[in-house]
PDB file of N, CA and C in Angstrom:
ATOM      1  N   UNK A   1      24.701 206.350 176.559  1.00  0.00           N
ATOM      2  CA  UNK A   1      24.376 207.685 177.011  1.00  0.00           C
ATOM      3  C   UNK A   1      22.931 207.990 176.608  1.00  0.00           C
ATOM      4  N   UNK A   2      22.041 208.458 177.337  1.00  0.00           N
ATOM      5  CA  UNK A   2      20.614 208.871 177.501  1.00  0.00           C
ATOM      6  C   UNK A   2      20.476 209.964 176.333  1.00  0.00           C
ATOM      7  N   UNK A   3      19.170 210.449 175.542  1.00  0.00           N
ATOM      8  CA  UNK A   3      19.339 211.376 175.025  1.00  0.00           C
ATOM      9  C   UNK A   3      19.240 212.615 175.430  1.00  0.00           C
ATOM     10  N   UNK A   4      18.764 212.448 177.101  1.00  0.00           N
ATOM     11  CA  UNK A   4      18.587 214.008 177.255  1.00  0.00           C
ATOM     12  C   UNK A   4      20.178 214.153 178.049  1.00  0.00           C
ATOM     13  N   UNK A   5      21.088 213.585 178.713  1.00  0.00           N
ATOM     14  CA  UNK A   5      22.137 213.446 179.093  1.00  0.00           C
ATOM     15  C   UNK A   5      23.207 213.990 177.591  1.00  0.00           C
ATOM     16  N   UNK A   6      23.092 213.606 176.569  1.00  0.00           N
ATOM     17  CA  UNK A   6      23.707 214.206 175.193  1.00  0.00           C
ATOM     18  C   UNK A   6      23.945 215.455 174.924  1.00  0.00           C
ATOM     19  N   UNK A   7      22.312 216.143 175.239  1.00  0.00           N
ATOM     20  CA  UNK A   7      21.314 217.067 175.077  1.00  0.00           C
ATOM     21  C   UNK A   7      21.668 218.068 175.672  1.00  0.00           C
ATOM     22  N   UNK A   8      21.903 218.096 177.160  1.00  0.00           N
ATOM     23  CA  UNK A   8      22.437 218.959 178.059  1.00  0.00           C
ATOM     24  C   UNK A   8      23.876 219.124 177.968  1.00  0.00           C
ATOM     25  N   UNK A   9      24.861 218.149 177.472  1.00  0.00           N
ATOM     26  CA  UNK A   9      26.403 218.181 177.545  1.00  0.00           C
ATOM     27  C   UNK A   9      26.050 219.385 176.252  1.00  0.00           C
ATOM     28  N   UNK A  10      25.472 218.765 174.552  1.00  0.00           N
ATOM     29  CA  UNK A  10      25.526 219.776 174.142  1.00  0.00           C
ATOM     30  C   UNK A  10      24.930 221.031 174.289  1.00  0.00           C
ATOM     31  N   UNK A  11      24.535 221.487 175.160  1.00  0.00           N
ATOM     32  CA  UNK A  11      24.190 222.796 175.630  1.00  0.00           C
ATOM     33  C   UNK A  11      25.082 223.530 176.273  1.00  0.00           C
ATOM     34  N   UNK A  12      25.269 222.293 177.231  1.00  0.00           N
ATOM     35  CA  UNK A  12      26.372 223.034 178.282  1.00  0.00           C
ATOM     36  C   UNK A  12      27.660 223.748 177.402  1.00  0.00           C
ATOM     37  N   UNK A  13      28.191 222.783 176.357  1.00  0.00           N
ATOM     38  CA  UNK A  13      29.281 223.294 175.722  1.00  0.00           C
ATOM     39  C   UNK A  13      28.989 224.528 175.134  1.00  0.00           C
ATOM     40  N   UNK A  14      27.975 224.927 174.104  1.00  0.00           N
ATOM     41  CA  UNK A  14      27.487 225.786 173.675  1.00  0.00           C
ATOM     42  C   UNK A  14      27.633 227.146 174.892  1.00  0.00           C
ATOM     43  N   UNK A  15      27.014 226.621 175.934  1.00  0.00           N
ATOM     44  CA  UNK A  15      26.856 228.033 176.546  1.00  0.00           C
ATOM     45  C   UNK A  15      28.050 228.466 176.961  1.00  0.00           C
ATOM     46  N   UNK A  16      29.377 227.555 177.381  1.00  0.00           N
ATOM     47  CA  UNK A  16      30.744 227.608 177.701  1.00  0.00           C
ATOM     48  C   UNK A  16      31.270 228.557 176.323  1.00  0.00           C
ATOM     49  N   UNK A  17      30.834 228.330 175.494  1.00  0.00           N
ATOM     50  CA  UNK A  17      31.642 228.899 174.323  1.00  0.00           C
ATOM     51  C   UNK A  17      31.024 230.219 173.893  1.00  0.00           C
ATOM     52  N   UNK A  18      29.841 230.583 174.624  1.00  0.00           N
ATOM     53  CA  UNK A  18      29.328 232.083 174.968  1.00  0.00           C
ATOM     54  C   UNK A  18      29.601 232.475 176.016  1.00  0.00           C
ATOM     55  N   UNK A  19      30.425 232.091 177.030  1.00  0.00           N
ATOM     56  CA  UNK A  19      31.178 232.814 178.148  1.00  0.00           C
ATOM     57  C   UNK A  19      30.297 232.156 179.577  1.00  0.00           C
ATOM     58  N   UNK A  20      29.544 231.640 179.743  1.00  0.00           N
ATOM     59  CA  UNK A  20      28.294 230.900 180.394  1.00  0.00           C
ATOM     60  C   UNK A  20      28.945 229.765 180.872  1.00  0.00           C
ATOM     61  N   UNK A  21      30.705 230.298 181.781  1.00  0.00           N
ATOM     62  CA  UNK A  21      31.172 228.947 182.264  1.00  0.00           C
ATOM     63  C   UNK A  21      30.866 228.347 183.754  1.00  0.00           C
ATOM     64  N   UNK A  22      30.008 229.019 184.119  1.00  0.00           N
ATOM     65  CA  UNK A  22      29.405 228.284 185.868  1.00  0.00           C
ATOM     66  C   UNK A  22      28.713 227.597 185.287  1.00  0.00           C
ATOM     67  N   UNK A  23      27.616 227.482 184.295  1.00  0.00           N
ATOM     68  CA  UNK A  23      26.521 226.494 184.110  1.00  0.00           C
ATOM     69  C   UNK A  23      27.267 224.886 184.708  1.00  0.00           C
ATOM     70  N   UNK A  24      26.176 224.360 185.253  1.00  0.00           N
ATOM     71  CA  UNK A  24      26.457 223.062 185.973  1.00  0.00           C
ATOM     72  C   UNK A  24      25.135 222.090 185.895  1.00  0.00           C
ATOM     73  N   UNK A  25      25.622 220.667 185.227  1.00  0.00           N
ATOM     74  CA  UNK A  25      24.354 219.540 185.595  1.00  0.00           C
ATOM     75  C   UNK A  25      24.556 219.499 186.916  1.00  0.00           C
ATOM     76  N   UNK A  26      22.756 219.439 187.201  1.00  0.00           N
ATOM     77  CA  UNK A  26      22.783 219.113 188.765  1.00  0.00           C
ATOM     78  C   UNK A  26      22.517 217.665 189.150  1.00  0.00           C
ATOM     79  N   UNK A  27      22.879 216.964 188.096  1.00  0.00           N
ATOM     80  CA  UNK A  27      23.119 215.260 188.410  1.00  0.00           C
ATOM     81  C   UNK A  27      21.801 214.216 187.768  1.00  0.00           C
ATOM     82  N   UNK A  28      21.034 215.033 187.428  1.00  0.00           N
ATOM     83  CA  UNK A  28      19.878 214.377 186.850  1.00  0.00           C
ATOM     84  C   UNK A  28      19.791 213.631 185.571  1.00  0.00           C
ATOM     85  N   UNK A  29      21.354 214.241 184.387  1.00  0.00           N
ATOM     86  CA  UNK A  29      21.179 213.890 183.340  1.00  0.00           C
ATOM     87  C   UNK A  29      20.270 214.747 182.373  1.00  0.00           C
ATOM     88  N   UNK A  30      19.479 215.730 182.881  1.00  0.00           N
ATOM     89  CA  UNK A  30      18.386 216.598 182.167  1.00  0.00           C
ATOM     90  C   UNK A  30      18.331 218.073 182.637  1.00  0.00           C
ATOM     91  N   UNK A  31      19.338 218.051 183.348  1.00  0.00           N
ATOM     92  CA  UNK A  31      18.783 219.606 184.273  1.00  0.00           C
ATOM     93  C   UNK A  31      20.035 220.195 184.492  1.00  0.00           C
ATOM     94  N   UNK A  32      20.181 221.552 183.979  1.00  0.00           N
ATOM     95  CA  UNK A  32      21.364 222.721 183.908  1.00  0.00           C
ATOM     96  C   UNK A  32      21.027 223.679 184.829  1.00  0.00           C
ATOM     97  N   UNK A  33      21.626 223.900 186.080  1.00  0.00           N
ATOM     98  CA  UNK A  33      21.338 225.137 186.566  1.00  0.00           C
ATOM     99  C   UNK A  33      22.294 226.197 185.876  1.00  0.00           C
ATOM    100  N   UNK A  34      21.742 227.342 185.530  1.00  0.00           N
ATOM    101  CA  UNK A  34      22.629 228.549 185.050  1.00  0.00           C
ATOM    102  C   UNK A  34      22.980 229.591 185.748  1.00  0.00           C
ATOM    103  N   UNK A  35      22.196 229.942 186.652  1.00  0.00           N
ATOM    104  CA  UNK A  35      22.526 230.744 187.817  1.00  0.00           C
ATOM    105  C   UNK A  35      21.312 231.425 188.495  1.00  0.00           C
ATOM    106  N   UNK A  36      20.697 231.704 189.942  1.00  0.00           N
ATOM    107  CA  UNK A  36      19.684 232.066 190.316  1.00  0.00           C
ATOM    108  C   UNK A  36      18.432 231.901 189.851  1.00  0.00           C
ATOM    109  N   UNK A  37      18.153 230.403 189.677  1.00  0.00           N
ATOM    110  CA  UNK A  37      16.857 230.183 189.564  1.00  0.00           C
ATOM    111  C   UNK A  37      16.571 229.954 187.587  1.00  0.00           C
ATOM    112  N   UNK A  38      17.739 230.487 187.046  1.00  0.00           N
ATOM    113  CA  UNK A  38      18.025 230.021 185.128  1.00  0.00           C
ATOM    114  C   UNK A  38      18.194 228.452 185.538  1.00  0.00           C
ATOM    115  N   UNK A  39      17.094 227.992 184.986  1.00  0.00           N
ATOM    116  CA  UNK A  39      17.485 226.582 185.087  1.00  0.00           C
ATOM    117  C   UNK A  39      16.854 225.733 184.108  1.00  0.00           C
ATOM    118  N   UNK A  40      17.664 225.212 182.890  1.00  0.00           N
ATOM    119  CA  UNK A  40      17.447 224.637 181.548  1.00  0.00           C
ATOM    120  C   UNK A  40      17.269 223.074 182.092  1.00  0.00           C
ATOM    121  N   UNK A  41      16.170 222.606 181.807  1.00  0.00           N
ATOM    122  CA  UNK A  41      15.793 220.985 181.748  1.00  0.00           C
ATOM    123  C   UNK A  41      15.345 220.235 180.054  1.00  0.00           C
ATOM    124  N   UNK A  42      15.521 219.158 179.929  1.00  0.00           N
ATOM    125  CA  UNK A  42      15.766 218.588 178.170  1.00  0.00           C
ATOM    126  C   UNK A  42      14.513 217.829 178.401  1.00  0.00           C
ATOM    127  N   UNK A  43      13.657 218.065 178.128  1.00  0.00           N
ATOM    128  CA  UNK A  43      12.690 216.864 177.812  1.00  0.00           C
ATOM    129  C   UNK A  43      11.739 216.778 176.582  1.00  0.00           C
ATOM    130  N   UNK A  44      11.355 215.705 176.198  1.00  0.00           N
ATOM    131  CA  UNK A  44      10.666 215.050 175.043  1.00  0.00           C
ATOM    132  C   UNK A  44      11.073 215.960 173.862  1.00  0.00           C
ATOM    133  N   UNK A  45      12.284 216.087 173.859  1.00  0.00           N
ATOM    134  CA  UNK A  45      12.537 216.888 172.698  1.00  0.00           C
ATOM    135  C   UNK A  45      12.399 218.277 172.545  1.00  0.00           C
ATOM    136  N   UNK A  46      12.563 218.737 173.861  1.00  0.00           N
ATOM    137  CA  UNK A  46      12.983 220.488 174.290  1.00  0.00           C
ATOM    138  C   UNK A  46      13.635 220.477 175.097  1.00  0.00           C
ATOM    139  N   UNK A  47      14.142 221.666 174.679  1.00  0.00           N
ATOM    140  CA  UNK A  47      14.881 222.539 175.944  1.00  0.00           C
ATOM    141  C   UNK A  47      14.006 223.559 176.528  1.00  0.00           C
ATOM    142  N   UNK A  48      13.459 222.972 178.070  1.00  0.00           N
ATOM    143  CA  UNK A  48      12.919 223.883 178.495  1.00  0.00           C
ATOM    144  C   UNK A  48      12.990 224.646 179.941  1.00  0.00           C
ATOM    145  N   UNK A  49      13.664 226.093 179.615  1.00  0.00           N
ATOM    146  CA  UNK A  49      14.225 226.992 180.045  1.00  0.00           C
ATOM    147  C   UNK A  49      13.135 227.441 181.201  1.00  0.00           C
ATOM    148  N   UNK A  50      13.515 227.759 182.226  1.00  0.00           N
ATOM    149  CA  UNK A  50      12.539 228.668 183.173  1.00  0.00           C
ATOM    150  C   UNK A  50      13.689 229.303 184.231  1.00  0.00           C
ATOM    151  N   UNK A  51      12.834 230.679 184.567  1.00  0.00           N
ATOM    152  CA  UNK A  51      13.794 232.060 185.168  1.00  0.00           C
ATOM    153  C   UNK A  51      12.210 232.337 186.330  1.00  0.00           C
ATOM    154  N   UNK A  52      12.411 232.013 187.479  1.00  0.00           N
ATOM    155  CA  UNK A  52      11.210 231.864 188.340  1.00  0.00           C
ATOM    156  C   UNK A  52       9.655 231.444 187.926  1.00  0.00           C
ATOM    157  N   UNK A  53       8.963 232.347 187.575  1.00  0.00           N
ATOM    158  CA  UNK A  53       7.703 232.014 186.868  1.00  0.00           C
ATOM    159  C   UNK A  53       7.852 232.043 185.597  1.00  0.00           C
ATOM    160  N   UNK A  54       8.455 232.645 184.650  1.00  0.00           N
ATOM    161  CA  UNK A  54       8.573 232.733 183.114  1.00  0.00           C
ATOM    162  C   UNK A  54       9.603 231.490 182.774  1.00  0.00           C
ATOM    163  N   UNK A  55       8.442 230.942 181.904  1.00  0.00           N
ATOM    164  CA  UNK A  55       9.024 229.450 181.353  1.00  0.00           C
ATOM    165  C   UNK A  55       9.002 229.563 179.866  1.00  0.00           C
ATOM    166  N   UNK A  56      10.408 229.197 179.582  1.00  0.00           N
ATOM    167  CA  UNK A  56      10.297 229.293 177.650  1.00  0.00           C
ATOM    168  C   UNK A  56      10.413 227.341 177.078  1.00  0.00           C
ATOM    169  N   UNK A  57      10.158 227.435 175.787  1.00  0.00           N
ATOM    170  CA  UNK A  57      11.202 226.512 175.922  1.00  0.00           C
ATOM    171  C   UNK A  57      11.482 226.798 173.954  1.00  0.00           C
ATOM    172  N   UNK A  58      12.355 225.393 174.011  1.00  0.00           N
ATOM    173  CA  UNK A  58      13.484 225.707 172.166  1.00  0.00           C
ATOM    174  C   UNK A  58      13.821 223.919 171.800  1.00  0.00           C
ATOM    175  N   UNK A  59      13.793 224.127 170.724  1.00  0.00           N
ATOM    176  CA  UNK A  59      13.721 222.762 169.890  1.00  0.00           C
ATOM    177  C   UNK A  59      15.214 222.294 170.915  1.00  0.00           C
ATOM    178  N   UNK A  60      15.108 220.653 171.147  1.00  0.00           N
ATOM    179  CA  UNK A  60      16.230 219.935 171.252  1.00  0.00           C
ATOM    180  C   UNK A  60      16.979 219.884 170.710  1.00  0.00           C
ATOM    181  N   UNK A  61      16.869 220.110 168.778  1.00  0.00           N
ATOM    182  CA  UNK A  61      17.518 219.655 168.216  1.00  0.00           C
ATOM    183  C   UNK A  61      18.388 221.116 167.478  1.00  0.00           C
ATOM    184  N   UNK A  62      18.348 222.487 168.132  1.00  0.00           N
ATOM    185  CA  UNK A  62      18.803 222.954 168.390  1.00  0.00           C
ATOM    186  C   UNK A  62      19.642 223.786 169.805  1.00  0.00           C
ATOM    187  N   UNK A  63      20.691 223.095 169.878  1.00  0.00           N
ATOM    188  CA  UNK A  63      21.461 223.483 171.423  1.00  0.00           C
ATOM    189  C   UNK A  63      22.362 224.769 171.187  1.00  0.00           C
ATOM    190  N   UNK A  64      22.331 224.868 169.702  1.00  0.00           N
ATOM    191  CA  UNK A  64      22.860 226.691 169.591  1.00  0.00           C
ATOM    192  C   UNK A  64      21.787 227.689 170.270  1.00  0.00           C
ATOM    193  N   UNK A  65      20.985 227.476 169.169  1.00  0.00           N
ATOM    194  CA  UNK A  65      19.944 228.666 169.813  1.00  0.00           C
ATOM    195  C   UNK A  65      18.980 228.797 170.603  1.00  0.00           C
ATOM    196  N   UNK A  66      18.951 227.686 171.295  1.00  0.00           N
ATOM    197  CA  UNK A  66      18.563 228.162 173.097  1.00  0.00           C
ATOM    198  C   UNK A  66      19.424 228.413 173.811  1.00  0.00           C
ATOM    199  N   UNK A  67      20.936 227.649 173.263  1.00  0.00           N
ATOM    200  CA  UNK A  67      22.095 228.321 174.212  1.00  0.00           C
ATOM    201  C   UNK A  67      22.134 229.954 174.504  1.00  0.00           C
ATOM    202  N   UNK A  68      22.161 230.838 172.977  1.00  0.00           N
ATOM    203  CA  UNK A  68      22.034 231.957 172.428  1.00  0.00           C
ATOM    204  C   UNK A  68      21.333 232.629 173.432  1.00  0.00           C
ATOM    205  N   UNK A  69      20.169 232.078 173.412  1.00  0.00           N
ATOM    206  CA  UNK A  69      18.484 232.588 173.951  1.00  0.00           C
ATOM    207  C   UNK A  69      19.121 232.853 175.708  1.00  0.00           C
ATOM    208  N   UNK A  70      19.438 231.653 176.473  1.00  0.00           N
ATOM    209  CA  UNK A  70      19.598 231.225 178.003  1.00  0.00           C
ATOM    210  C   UNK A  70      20.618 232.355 178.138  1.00  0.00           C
ATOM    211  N   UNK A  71      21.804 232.492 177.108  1.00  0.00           N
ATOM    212  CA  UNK A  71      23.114 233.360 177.417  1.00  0.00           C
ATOM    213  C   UNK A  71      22.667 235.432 177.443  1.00  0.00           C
ATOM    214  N   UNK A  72      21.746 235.520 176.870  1.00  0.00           N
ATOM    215  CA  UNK A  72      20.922 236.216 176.995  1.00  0.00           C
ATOM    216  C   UNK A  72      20.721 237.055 177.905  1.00  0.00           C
ATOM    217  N   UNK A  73      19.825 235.759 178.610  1.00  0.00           N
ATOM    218  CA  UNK A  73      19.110 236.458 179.696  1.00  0.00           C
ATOM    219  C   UNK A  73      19.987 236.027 180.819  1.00  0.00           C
ATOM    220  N   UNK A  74      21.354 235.411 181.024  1.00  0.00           N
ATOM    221  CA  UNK A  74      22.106 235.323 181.754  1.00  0.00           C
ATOM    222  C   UNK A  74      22.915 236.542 182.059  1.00  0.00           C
ATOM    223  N   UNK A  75      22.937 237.493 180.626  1.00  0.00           N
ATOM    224  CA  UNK A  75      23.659 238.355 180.852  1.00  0.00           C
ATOM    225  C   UNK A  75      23.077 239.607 181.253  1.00  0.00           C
ATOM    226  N   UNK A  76      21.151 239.756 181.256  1.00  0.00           N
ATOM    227  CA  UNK A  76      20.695 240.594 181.283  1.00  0.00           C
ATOM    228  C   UNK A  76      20.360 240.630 183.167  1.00  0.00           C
ATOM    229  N   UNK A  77      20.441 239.139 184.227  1.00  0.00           N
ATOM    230  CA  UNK A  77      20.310 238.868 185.234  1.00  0.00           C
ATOM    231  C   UNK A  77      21.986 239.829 185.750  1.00  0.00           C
ATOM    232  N   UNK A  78      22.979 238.988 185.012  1.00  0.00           N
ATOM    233  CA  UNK A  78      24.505 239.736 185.534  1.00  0.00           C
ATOM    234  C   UNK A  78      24.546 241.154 185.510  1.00  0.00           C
ATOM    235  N   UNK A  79      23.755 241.625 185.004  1.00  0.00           N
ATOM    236  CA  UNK A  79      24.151 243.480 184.850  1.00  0.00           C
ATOM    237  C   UNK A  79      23.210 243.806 185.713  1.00  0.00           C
ATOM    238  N   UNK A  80      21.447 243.380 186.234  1.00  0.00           N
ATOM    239  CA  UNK A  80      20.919 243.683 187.359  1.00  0.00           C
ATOM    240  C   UNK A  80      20.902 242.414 188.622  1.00  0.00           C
ATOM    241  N   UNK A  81      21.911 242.207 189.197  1.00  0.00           N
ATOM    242  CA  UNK A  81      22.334 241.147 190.334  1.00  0.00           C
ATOM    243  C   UNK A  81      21.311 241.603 191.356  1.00  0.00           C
ATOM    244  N   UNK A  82      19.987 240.964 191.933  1.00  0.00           N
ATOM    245  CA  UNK A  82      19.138 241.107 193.243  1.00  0.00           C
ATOM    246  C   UNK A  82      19.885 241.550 194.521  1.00  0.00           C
ATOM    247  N   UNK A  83      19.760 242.501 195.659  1.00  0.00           N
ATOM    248  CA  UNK A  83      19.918 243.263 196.444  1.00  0.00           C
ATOM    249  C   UNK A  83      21.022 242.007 197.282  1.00  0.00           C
ATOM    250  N   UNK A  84      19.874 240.898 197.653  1.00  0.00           N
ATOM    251  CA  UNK A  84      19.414 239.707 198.220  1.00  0.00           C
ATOM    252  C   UNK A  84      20.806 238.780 197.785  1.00  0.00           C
ATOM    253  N   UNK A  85      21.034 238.838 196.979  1.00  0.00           N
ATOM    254  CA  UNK A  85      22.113 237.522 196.158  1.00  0.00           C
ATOM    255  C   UNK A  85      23.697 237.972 196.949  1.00  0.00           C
ATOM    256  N   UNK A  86      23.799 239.377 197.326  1.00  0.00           N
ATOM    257  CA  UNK A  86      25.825 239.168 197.914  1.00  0.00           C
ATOM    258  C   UNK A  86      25.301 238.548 199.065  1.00  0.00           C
ATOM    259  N   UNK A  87      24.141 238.780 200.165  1.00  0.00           N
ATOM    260  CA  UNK A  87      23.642 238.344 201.589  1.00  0.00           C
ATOM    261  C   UNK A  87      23.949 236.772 201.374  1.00  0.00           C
ATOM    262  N   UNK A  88      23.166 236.421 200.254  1.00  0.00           N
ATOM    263  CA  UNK A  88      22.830 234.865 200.445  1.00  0.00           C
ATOM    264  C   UNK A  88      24.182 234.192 199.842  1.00  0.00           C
ATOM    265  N   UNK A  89      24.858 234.571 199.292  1.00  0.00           N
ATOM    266  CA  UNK A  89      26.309 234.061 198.844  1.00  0.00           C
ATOM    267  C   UNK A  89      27.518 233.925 200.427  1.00  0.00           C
ATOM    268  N   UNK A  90      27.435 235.095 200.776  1.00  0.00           N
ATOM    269  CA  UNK A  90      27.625 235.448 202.122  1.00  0.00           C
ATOM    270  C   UNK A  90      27.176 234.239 203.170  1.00  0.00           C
ATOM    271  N   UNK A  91      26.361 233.504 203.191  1.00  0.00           N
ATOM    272  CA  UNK A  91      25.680 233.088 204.026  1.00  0.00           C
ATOM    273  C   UNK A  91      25.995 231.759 204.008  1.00  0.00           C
ATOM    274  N   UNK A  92      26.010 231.025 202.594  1.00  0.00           N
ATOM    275  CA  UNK A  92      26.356 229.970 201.908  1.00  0.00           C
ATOM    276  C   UNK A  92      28.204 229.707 201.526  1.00  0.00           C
ATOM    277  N   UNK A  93      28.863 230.625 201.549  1.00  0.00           N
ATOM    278  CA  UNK A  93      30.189 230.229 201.562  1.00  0.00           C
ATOM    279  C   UNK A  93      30.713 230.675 203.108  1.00  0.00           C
ATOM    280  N   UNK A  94      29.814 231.025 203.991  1.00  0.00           N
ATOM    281  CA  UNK A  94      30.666 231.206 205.474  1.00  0.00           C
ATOM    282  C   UNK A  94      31.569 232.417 205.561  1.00  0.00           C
ATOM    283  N   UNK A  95      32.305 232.524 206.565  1.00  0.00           N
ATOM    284  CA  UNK A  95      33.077 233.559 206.828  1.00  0.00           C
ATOM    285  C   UNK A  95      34.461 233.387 206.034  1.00  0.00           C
ATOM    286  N   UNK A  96      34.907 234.619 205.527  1.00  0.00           N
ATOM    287  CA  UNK A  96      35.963 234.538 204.481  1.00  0.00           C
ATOM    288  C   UNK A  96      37.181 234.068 205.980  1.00  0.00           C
ATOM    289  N   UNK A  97      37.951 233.253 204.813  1.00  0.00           N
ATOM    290  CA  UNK A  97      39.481 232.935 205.476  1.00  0.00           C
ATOM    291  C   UNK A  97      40.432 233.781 204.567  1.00  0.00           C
ATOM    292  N   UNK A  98      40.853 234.509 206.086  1.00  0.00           N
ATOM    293  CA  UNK A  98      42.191 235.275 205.526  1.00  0.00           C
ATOM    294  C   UNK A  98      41.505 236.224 204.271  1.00  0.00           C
ATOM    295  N   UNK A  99      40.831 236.696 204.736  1.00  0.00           N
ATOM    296  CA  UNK A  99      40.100 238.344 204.259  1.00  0.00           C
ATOM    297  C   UNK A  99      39.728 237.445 202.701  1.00  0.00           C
ATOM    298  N   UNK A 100      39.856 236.660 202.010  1.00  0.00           N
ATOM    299  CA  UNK A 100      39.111 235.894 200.849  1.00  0.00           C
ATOM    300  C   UNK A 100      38.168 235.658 200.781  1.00  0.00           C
ATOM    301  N   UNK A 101      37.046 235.776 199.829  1.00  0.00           N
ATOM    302  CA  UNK A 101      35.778 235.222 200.046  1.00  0.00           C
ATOM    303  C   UNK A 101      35.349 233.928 199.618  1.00  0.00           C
TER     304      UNK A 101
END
């Protein structure tokens, strides 16, 4: 197993255990999408976090507290959701079957 592949599992768990259960590798071995554009990548020994233009990043060798940090601002995105995001969800899962979305 790779170290940034390690790196991201322990993150991912971390953020699962702050309620942060959509987070998903997007197959790279290094890269967590968290939701709308939160997207945590592991390299040379960071975790480094970016939310459109604002890029952070947090020691590797802590996956608590960038988890902490990412869960954050995950929750500060969930309480103001973009106008734009039910349209494009809408758009991307198709027409509901049987009134479900």
């Amino acid at each position: 197993m790779s170290e940034s592949r390690a790196a991201t599992e322990k993150l991912q768990a971390e953020l699962q255990g702050l309620g942060v259960a959509n987070a998903y590798d997007v197959g790279d071995d290094s890269t967590i999408s968290v939701w709308i554009g939160l997207v945590v990548r592991y390299r040379d020994g960071f975790y480094r976090w970016q939310e459109g233009a604002v890029k952070r990043r947090h020691l590797g060798t802590d996956p608590a507290g960038c988890a902490i940090r990412v869960a954050r601002r995950y929750q500060e995105l969930q309480a103001d959701i973009p106008s734009w995001w039910d349209d494009l969800a809408k758009d991307l899962r198709g027409d509901p079957a049987q009134e479900y979305p």
